[in-house]
N, C-alpha and C. Protein backbone atom coordinates (compact mmCIF):
# COMPACT_ATOMS: atom_id res chain seq x y z
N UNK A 1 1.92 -13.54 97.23
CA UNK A 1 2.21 -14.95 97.13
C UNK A 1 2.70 -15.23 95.71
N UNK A 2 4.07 -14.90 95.54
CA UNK A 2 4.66 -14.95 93.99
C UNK A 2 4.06 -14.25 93.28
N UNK A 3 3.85 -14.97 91.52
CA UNK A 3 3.62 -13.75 90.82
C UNK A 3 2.18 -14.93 90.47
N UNK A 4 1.22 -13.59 90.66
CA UNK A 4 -0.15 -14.35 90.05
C UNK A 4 -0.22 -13.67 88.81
N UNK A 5 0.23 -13.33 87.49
CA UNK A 5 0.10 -12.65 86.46
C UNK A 5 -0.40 -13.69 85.52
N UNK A 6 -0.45 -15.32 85.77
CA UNK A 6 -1.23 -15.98 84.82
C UNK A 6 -3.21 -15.90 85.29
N UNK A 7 -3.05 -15.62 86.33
CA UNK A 7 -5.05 -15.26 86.48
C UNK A 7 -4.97 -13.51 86.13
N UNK A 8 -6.13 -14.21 85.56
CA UNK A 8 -6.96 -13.12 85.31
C UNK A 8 -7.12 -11.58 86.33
N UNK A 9 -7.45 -10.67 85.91
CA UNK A 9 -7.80 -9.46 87.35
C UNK A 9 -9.24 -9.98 87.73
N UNK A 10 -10.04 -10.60 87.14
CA UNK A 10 -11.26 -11.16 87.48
C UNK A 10 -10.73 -12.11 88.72
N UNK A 11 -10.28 -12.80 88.30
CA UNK A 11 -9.84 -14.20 89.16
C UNK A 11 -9.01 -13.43 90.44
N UNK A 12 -7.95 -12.64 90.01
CA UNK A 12 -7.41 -12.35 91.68
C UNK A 12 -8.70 -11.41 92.24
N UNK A 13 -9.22 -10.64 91.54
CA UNK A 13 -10.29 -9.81 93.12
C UNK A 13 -11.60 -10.92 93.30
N UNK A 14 -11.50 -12.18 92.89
CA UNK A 14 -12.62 -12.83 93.10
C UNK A 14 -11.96 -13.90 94.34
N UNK A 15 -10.74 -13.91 95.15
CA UNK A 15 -10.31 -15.10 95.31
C UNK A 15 -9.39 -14.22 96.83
N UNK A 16 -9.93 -14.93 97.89
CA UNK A 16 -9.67 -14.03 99.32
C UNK A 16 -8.32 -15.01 99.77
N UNK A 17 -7.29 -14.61 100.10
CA UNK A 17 -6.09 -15.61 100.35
C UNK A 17 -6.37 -15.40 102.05
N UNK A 18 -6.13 -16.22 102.97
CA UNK A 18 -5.70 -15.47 104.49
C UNK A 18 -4.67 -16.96 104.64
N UNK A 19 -3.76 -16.68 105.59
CA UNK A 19 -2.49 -16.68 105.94
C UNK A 19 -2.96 -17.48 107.67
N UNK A 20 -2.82 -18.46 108.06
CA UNK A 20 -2.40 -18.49 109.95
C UNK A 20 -1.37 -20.06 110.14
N UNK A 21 -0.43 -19.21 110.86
CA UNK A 21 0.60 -20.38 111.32
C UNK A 21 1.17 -21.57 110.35
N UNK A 22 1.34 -21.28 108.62
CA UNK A 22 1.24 -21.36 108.11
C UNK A 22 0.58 -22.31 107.31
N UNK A 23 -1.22 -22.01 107.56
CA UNK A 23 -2.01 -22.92 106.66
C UNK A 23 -2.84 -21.49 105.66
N UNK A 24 -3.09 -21.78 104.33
CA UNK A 24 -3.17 -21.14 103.50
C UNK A 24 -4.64 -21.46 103.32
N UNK A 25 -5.45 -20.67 103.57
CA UNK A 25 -6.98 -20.65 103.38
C UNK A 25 -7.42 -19.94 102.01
N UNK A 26 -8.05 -20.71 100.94
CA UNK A 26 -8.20 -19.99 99.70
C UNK A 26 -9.84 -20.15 99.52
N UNK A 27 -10.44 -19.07 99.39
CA UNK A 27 -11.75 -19.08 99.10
C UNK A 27 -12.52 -18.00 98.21
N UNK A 28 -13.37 -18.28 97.46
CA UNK A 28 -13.91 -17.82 96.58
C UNK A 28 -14.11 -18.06 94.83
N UNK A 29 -13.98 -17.49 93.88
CA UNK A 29 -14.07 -18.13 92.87
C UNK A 29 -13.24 -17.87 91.95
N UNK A 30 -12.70 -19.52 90.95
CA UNK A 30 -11.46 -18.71 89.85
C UNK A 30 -11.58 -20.12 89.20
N UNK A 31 -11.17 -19.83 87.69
CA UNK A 31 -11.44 -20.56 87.11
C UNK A 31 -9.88 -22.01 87.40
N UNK A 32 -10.76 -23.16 86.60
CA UNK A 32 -10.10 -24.33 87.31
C UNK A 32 -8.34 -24.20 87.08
N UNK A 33 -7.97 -24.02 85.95
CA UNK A 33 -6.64 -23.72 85.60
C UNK A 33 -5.75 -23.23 86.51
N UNK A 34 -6.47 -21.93 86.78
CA UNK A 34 -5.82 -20.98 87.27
C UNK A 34 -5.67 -21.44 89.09
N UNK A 35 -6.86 -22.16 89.65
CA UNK A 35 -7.12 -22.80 90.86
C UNK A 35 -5.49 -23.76 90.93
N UNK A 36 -5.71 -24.54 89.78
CA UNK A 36 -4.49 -25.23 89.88
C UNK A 36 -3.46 -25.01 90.29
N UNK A 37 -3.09 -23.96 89.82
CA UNK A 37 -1.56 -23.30 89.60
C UNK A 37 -1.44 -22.03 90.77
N UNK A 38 -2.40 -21.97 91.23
CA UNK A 38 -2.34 -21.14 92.55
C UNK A 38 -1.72 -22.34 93.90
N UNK A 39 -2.54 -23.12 93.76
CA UNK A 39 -2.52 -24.01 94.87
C UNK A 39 -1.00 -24.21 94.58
N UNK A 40 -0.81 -24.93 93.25
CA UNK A 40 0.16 -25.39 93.16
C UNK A 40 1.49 -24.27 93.54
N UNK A 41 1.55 -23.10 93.91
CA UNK A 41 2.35 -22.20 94.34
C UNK A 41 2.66 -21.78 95.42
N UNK A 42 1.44 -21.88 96.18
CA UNK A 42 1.25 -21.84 97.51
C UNK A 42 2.07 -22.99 97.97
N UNK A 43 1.97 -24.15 97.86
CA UNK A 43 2.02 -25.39 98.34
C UNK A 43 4.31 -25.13 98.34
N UNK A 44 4.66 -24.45 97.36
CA UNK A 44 6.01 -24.02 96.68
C UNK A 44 6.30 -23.32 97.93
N UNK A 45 5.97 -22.75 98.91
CA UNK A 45 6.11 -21.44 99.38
C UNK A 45 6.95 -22.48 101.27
N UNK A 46 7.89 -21.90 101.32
CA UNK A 46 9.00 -22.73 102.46
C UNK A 46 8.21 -22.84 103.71
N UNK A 47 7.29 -21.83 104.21
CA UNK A 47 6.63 -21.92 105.64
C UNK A 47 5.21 -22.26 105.62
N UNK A 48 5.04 -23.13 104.22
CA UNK A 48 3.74 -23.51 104.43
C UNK A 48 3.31 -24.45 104.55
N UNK A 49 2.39 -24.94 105.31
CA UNK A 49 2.38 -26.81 105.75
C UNK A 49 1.06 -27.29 105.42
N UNK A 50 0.36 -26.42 104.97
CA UNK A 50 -0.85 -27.00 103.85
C UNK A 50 -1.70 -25.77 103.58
N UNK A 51 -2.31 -25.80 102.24
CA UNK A 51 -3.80 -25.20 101.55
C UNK A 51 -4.91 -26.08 101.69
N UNK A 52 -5.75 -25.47 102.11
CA UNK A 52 -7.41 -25.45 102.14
C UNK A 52 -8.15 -24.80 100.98
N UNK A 53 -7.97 -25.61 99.84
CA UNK A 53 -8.98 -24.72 98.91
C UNK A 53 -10.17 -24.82 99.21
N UNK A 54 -10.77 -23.52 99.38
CA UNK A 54 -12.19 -23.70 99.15
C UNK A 54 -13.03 -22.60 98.11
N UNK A 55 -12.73 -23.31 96.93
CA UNK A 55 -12.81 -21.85 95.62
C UNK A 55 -13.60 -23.29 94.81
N UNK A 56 -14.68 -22.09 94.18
CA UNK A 56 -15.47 -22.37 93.14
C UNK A 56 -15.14 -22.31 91.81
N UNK A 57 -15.04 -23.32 90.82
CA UNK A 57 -14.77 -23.51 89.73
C UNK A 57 -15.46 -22.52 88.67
N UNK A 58 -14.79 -21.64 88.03
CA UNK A 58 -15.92 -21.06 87.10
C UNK A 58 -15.06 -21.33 85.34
């Protein structure tokens, strides 16, 4: 899902993406910044019609 090179390697193996019909399920934990700018990429992405964050702020 693009380039995640602004999180951390902490933050991507802490943070489970899954994919259906294109709704973007995000769960687990990453710090708020980085939460931001994920979503905010996902949301960028042509076949996707919404994110569900459900990630813990660290």
């Amino acid at each position: 899902m693009g380039d995640l090179s602004f999180c951390s390697p902490a933050d991507r193996d802490a943070v489970a993406v899954t994919v259906h019909d294109g709704v973007v399920e995000l769960t687990g934990r990453m710090s708020r910044a980085a939460t931001a700018r994920l979503v905010a990429d996902a949301e960028d992405i042509d076949d996707v019609v919404e994110v569900n964050k459900h990630l813990t702020d660290v």
